[in-house]
Protein backbone atom coordinates (compact mmCIF):
# COMPACT_ATOMS: atom_id res chain seq x y z
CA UNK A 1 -263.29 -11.73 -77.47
CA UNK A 2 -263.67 -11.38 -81.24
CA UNK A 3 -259.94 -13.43 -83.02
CA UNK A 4 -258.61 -10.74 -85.53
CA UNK A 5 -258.33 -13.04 -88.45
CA UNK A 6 -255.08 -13.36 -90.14
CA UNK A 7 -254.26 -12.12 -93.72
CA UNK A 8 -252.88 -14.61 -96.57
CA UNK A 9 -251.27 -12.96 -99.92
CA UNK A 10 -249.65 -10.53 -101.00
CA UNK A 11 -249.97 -6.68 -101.24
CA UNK A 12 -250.18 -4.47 -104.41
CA UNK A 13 -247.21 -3.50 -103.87
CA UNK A 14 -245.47 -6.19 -103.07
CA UNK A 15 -247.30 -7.92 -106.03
CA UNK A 16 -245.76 -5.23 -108.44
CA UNK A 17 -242.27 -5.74 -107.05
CA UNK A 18 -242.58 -9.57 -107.80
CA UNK A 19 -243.66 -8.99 -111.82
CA UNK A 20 -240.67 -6.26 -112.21
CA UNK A 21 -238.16 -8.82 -110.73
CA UNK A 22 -239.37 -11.43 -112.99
CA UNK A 23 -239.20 -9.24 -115.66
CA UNK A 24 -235.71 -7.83 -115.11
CA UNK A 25 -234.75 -11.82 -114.57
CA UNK A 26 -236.46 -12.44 -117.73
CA UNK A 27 -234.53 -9.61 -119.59
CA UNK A 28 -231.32 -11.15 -118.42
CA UNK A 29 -232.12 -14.71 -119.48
CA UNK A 30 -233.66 -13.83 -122.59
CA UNK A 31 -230.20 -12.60 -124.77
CA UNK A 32 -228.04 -15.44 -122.72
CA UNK A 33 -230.71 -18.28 -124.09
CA UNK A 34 -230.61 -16.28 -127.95
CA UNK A 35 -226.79 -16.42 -127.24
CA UNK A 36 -226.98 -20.64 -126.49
CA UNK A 37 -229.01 -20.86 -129.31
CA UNK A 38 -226.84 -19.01 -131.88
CA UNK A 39 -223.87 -20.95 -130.58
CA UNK A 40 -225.83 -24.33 -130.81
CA UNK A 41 -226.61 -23.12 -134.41
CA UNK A 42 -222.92 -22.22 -135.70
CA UNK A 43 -221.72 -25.55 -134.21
CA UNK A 44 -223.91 -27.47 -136.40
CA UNK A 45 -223.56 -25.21 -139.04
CA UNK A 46 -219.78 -26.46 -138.65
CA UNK A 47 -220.77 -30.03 -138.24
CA UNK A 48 -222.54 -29.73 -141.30
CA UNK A 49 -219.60 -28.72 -143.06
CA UNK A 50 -217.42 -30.77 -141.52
CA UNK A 51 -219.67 -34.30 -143.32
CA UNK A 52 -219.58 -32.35 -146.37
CA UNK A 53 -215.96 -32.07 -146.38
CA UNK A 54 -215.47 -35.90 -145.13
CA UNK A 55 -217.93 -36.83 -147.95
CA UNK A 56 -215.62 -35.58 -150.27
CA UNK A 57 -212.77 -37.26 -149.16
CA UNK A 58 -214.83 -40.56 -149.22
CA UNK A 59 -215.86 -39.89 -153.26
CA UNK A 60 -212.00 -39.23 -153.39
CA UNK A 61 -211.18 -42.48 -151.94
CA UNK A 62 -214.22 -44.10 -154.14
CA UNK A 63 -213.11 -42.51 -157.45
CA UNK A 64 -209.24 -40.81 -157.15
CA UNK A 65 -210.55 -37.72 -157.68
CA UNK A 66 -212.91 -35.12 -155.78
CA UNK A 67 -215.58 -34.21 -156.84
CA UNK A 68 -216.34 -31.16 -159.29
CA UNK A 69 -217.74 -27.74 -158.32
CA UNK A 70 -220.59 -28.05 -159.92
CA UNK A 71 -219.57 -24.26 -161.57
CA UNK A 72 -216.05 -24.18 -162.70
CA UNK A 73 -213.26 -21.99 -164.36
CA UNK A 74 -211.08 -23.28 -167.09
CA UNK A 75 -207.98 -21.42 -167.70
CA UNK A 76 -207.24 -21.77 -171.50
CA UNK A 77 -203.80 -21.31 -173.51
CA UNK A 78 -204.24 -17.90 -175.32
CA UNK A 79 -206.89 -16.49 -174.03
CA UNK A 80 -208.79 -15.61 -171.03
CA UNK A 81 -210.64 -18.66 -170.14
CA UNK A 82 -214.17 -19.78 -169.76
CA UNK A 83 -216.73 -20.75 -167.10
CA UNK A 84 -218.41 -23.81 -167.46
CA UNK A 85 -221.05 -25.89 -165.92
CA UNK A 86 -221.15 -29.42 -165.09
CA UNK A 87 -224.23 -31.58 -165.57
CA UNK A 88 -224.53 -32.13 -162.01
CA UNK A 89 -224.05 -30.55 -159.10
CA UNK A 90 -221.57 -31.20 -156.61
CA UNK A 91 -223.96 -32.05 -153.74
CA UNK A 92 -225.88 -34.53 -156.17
CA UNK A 93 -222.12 -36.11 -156.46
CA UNK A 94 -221.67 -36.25 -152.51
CA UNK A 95 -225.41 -37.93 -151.67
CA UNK A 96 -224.35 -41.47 -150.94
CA UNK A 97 -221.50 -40.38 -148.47
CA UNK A 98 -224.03 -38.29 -146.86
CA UNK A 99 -226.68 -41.00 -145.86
CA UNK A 100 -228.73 -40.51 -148.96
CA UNK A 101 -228.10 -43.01 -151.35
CA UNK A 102 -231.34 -43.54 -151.97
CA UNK A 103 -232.21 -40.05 -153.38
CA UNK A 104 -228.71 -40.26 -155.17
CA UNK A 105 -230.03 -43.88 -156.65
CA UNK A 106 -233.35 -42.17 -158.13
CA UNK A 107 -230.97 -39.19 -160.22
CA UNK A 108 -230.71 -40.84 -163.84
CA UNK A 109 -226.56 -40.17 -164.53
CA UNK A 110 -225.96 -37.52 -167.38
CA UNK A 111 -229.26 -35.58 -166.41
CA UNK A 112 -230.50 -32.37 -165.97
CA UNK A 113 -232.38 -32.27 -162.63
CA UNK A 114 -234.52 -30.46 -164.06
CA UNK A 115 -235.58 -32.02 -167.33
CA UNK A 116 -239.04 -33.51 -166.17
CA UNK A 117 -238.29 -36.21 -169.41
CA UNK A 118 -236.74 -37.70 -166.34
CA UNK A 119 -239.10 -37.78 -163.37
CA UNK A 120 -236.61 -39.83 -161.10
CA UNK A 121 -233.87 -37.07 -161.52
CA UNK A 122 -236.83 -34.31 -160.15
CA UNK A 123 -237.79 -36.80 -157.08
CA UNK A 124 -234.27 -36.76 -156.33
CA UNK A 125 -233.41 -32.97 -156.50
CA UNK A 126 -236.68 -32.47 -154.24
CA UNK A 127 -235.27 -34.02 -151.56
CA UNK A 128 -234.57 -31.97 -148.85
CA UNK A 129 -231.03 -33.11 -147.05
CA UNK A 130 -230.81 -31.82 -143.38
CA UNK A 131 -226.93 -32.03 -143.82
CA UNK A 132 -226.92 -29.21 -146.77
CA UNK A 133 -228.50 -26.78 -144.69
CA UNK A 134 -227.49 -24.39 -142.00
CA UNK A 135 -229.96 -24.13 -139.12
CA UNK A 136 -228.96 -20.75 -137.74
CA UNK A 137 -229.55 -19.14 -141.59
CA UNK A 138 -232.11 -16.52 -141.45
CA UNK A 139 -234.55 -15.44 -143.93
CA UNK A 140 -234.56 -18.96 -146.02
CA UNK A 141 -238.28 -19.73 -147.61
CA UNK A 142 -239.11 -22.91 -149.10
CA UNK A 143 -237.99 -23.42 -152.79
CA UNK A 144 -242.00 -22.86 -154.86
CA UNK A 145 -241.23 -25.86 -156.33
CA UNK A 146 -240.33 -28.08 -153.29
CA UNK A 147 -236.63 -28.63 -154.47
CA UNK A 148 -233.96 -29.11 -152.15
CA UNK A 149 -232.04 -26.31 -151.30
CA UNK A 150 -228.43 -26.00 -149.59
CA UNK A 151 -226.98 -23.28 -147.54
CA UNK A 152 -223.18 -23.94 -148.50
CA UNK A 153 -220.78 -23.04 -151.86
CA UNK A 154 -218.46 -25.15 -153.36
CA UNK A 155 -215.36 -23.10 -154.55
CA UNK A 156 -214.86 -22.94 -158.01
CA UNK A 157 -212.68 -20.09 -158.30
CA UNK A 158 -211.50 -17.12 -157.20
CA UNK A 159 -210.60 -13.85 -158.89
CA UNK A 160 -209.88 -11.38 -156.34
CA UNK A 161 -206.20 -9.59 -157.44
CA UNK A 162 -203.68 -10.03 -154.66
CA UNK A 163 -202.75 -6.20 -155.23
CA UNK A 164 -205.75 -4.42 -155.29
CA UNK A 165 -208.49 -6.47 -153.08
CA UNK A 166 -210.79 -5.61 -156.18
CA UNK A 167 -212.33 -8.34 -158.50
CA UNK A 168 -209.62 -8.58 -161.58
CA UNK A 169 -211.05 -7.70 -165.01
CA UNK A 170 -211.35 -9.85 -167.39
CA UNK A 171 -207.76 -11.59 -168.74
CA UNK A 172 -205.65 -9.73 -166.33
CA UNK A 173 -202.68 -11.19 -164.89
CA UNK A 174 -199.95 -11.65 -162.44
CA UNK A 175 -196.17 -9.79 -162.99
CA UNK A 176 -195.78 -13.88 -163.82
CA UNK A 177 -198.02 -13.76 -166.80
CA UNK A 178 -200.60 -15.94 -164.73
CA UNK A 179 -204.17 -15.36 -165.02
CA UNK A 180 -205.49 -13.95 -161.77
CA UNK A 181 -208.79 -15.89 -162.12
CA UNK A 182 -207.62 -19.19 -161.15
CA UNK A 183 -209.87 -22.53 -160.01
CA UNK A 184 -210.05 -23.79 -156.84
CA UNK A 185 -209.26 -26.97 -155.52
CA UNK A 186 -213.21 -28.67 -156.63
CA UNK A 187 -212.90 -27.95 -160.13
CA UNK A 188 -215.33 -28.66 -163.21
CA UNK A 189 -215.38 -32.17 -164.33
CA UNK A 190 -216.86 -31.85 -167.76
CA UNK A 191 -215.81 -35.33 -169.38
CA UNK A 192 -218.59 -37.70 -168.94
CA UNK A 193 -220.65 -37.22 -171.77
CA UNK A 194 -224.68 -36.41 -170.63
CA UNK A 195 -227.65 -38.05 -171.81
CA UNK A 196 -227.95 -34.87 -174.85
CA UNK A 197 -224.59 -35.55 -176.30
CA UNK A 198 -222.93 -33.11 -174.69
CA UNK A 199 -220.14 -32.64 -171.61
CA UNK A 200 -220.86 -29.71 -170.55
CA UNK A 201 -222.12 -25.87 -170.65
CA UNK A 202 -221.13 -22.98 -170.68
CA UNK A 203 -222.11 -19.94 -168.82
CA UNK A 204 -225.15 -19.22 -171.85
CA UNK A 205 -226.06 -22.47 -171.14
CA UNK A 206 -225.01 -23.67 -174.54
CA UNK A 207 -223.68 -27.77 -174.98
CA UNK A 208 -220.24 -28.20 -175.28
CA UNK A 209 -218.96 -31.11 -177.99
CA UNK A 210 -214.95 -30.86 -177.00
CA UNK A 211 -213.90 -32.92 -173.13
CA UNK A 212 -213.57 -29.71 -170.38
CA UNK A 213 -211.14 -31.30 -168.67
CA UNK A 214 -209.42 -34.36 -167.60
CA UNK A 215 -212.15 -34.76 -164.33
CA UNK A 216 -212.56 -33.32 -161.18
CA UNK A 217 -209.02 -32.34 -159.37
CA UNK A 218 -206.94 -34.65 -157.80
CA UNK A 219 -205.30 -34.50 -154.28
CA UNK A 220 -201.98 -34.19 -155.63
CA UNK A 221 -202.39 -31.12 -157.22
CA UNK A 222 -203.38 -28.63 -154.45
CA UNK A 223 -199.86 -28.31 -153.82
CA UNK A 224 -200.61 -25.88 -150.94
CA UNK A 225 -201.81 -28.77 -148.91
CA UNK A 226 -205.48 -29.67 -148.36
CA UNK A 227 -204.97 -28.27 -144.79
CA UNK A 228 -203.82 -24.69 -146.46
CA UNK A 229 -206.64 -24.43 -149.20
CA UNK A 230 -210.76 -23.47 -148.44
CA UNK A 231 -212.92 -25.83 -150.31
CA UNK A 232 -216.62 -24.80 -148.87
CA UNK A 233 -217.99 -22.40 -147.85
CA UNK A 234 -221.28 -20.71 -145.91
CA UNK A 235 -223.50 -18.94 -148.47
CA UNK A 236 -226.46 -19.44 -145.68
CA UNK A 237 -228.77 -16.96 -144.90
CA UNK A 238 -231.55 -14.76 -147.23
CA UNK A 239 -230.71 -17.70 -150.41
CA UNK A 240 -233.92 -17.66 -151.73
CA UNK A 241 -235.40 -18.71 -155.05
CA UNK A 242 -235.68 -15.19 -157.68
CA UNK A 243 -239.45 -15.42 -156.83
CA UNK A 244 -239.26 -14.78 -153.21
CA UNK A 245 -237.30 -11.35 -151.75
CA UNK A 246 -234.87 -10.59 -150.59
CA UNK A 247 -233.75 -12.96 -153.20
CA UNK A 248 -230.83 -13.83 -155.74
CA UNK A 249 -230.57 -14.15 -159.68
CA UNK A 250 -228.02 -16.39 -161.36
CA UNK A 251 -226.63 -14.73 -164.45
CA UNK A 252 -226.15 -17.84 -165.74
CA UNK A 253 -228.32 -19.21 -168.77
CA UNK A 254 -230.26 -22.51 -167.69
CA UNK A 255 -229.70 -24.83 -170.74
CA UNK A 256 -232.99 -26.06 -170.51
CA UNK A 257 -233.92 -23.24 -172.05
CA UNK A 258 -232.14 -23.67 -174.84
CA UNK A 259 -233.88 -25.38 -178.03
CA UNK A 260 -230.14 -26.00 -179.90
CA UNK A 261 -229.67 -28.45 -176.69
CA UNK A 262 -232.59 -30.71 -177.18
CA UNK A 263 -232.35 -31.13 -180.78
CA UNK A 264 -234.55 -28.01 -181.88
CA UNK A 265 -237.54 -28.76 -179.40
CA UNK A 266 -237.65 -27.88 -175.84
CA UNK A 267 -239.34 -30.09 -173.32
CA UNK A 268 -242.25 -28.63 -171.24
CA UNK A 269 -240.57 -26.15 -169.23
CA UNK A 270 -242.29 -27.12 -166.01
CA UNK A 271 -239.02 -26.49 -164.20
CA UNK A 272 -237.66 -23.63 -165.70
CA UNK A 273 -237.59 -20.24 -164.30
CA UNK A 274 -238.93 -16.98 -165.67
CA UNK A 275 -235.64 -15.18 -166.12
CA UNK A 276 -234.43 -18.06 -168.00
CA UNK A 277 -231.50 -18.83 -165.52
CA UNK A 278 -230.14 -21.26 -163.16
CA UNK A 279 -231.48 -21.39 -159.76
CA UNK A 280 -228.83 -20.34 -157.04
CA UNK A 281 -230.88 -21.72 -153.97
CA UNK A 282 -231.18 -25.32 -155.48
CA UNK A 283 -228.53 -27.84 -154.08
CA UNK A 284 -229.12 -29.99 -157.53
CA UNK A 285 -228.16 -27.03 -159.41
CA UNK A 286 -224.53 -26.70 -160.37
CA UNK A 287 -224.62 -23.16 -159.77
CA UNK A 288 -224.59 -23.51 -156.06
CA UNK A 289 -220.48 -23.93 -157.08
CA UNK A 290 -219.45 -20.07 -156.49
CA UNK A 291 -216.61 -18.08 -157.11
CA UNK A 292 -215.15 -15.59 -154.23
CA UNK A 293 -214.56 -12.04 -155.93
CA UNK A 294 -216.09 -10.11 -153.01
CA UNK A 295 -217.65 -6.50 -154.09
CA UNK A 296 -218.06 -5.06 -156.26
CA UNK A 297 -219.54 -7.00 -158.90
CA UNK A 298 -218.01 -4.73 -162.07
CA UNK A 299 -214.64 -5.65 -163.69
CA UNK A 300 -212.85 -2.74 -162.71
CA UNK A 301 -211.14 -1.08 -165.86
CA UNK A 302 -213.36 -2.28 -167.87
CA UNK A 303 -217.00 -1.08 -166.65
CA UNK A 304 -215.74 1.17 -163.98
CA UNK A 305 -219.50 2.60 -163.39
CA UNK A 306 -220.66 -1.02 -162.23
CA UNK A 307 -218.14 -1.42 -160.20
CA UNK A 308 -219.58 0.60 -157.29
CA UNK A 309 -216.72 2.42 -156.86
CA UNK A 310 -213.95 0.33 -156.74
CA UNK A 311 -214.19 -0.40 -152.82
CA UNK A 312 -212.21 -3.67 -152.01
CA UNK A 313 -214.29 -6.13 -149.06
CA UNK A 314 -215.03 -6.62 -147.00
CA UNK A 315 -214.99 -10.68 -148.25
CA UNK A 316 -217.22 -11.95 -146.03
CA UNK A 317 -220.47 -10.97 -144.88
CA UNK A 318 -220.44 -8.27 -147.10
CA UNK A 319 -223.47 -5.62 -148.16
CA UNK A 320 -225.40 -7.27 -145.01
CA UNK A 321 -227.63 -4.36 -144.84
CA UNK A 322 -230.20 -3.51 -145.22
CA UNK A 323 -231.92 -6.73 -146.25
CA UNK A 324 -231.84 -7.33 -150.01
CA UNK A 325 -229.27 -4.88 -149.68
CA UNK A 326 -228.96 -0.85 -151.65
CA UNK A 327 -227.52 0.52 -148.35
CA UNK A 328 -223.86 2.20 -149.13
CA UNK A 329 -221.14 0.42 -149.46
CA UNK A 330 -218.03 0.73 -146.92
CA UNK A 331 -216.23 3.95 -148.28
CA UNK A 332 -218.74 4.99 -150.76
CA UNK A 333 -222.22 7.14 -150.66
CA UNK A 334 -223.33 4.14 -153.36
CA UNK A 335 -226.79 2.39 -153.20
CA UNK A 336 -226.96 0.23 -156.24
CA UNK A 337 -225.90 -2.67 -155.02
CA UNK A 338 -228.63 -4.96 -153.94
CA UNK A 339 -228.56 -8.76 -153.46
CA UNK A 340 -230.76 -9.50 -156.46
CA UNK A 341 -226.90 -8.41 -158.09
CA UNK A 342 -224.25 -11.24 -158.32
CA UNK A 343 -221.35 -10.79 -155.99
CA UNK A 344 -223.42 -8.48 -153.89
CA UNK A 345 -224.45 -9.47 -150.14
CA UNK A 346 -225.27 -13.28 -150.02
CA UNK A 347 -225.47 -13.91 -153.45
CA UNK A 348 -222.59 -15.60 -154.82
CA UNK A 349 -220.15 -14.79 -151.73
CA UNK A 350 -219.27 -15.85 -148.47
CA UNK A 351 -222.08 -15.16 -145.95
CA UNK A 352 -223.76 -16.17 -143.02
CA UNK A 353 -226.11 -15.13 -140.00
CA UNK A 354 -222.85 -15.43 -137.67
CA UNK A 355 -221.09 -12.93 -135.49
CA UNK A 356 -218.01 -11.75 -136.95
CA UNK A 357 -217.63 -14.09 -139.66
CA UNK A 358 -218.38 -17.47 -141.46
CA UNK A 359 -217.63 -21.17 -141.39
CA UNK A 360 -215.35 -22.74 -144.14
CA UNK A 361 -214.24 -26.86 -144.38
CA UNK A 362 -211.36 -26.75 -145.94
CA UNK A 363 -210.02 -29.90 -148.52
CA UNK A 364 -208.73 -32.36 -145.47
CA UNK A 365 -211.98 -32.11 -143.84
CA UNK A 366 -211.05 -30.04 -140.71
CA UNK A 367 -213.59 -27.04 -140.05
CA UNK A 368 -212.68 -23.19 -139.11
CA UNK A 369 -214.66 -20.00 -138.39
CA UNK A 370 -213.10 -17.17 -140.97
CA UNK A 371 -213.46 -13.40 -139.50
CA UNK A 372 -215.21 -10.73 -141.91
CA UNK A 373 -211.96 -8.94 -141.27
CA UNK A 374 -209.91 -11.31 -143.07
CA UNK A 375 -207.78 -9.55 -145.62
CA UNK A 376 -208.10 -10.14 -149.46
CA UNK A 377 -204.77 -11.38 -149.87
CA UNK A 378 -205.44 -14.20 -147.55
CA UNK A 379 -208.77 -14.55 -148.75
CA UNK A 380 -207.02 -15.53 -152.22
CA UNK A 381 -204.35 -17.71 -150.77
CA UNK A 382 -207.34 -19.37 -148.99
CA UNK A 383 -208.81 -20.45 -151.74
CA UNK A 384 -206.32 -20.92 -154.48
CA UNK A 385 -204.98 -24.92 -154.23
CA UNK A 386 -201.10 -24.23 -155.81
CA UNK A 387 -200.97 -20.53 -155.88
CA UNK A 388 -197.02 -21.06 -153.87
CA UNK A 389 -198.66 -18.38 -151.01
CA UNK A 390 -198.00 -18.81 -147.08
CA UNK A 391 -200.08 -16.13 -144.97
CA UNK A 392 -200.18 -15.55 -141.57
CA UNK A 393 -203.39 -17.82 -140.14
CA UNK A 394 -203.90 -14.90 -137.09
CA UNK A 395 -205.14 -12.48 -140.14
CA UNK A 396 -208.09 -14.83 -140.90
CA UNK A 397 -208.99 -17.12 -138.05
C-alpha cells in the first residue's frame, strides 16, 4: 500500500483570511496607539508647564519678585500706553530653576543674545532646553541658526474688550475710565540698566533712557489670586523661524538693528534677521512674551478693513486651517488672514496640536487644559491679575 502523505500549511484562502484579520486588527490598534501617544504628549506638555510655572515661583522666592515677560505693556497716566521690551527674555531669567545653570552662567547680564560682541550670551541662547518645548507640537523645524527655541508664551497682556470679544482699539476703555489693554501678572521689568546704557526698548526697538517700571510684578499684586490668573501659555505647534513656512513674523523692530543703539555703528549683523525684527520662535528672545487679543489682528474702529471682519474667537486654537492659514474665518467668507500675520493662527496666540484646547500654568504653579470654546470674557478674567472678575470655571475648563 502506497501512505497518502499528509499536507502541512495553509491554503490560499485561508492564507488571505489571516492577512485581512491582521489588517483589520492592525486598523484598530493603529488610532488607539496615535491616541496613547497624543495623551503621553499633552501630559508632558503639562509637565513642562507645570516646572516652568514652579521655576517662577523659585526666582520669586530668590528675588521677591517674578520674573518679567520678556514683552510687556505699560499703562501710562494720560495716554494710551506703550509696549516695551526687556533685555532678556523671560526663559533666559528662569534657566537656573530649570536645571540649566550652566547655560544661564555663560549669558553676560544686560545683553542682547544676539549681539555676537558677546559670544557667551549666543552659546547660551543656542542651547536647546527639553523643558521649553512641547513634544506633541507639530510642524516645528530647527531654528537656521541653531538657537533654542520654546513652545510656550509668557503673558504680557491682554486686550480683548469684555463687551465685544474683539481686540480693543487703541486707548479705549472701560465705563470705569480703565484702559482695556491691561498687563498680566509677568510684567516688563525694564530697570536694570543693559550693557548699552539703556533699560529697555520699545516696540521700534529704540533704547529707552527713563526706568520702565519698578521690576517685574510682585505676588501681592495679582489680587485675583495666583490660583485665579493664567500666567503661560501653549503657543506650540507650526512656531517656526520667518525663513521656514508655515512660519511667523514679529512686528517688532530688533534693536540690533538699530545704529542710534550702539553709538552710531552697528555690530556685524550675523544674528539679525532679514525683516529686521525679533524672532518669535527663539526662547532668548523677549518676544516669546505674548499678548492674548485673539482674531482679528486690526483695531476695530480704527482700521476696520484689517480687522477681518470684526469676528470675535475663537481664543484658542484659532485660524488652525489650513496650515499657514488664509482659510475663512468663523462667520466670514475672509481669506487674508494667514499665520505669517500677528494675532492670526499660532502666531502670537494661544495654540497647540491638542484636541479641544490648550494647556495653561497658571501663577501658583498648578496646570489646566483650557477648551477652544472658552468664552472671551473669561478668557480676559483669565489673564488679567486684579481686574476684580469671578467667572464661572465650567465655561473654560
Amino acid at each position: 500500500m502506497i501512505a497518502r502523505r499528509q499536507r502541512n500549511g495553509f491554503t490560499l484562502i485561508e492564507l488571505l483570511v489571516v492577512i485581512a484579520i491582521i489588517a483589520i486588527l492592525i486598523g484598530l490598534l493603529v488610532p488607539a496607539v496615535q491616541k496613547v501617544r497624543a495623551a503621553a504628549s499633552r501630559t508632558q506638555c503639562a509637565n513642562n508647564l507645570k516646572q516652568l510655572g514652579l521655576a517662577a515661583l523659585n526666582y520669586e522666592s530668590s528675588y521677591s519678585k517674578l520674573p518679567t515677560s520678556g514683552e510687556g505693556w505699560v499703562p501710562q497716566s494720560g495716554v494710551t500706553g506703550t509696549k516695551y521690551y526687556d533685555t532678556v527674555s523671560f526663559f533666559t531669567q528662569i534657566l537656573p530653576y530649570v536645571e540649566q545653570k550652566a547655560a544661564f552662567d555663560m549669558y553676560v547680564p544686560g545683553t542682547l543674545y544676539n549681539d555676537p560682541t558677546y559670544p557667551g550670551s549666543q552659546a547660551s541662547a543656542m542651547t536647546q532646553v527639553p523643558t521649553f518645548l512641547c513634544p506633541g507640537a507639530e510642524g516645528v523645524s530647527p531654528d537656521p541658526l541653531g538657537f533654542g527655541q520654546t513652545a510656550y508664551m509668557p503673558i504680557a497682556y491682554c486686550d480683548i474688550d469684555p463687551a465685544t470679544g474683539l481686540r480693543a482699539a487703541k486707548g479705549a476703555t472701560l465705563p470705569n475710565g480703565q484702559l482695556i489693554k491691561q498687563p498680566g501678572a509677568y510684567q516688563v521689568q525694564g530697570n536694570t540698566k543693559d550693557k548699552y546704557g539703556f533699560y529697555g526698548y520699545d516696540g521700534n526697538g529704540i533704547g529707552q533712557l527713563a526706568k520702565l517700571g519698578q521690576g517685574g510684578n510682585t505676588i501681592a499684586n495679582i489680587t485675583d489670586g495666583t490660583s485665579n490668573t493664567i500666567a503661560i501659555g501653549e503657543d506650540s505647534s507650526y512656531r517656526n523661524h520667518e525663513t521656514l513656512f508655515p512660519f511667523q513674523l514679529s512686528p517688532t523692530v530688533d534693536p540690533m538693528s538699530i545704529a542710534a543703539n550702539f553709538g552710531g555703528t552697528l555690530p556685524a549683523q550675523t544674528f539679525v534677521n532679514a525683516s529686521g525684527k525679533r524672532a518669535i520662535n527663539r526662547w532668548a528672545d523677549p518676544e516669546t512674551g505674548n499678548g492674548v487679543s485673539g482674531p482679528p489682528s486690526g483695531d476695530p474702529g480704527t482700521n476696520p478693513v484689517s480687522n477681518y471682519g470684526g469676528v470675535p474667537g475663537p481664543y484658542v486654537n484659532q485660524n488652525s486651517f489650513p496650515i499657514g492659514g488664509g482659510g475663512p474665518l468663523v462667520g466670514t467668507a475672509t481669506t487674508s488672514c494667514t499665520w505669517a500675520q500677528n494675532n492670526c493662527g499660532p502666531n502670537d496666540e494661544l495654540f497647540s496640536s491638542h484636541d479641544g484646547g490648550c494647556n495653561v500654568v497658571f501663577v501658583d504653579g498648578h496646570v489646566a487644559f483650557i477648551r477652544q470654546t472658552v468664552t472671551f470674557p473669561t478668557i480676559r478674567y483669565l489673564m488679567l491679575p486684579a481686574d476684580s472678575q469671578t467667572f464661572d470655571m465650567r465655561d473654560a475648563f
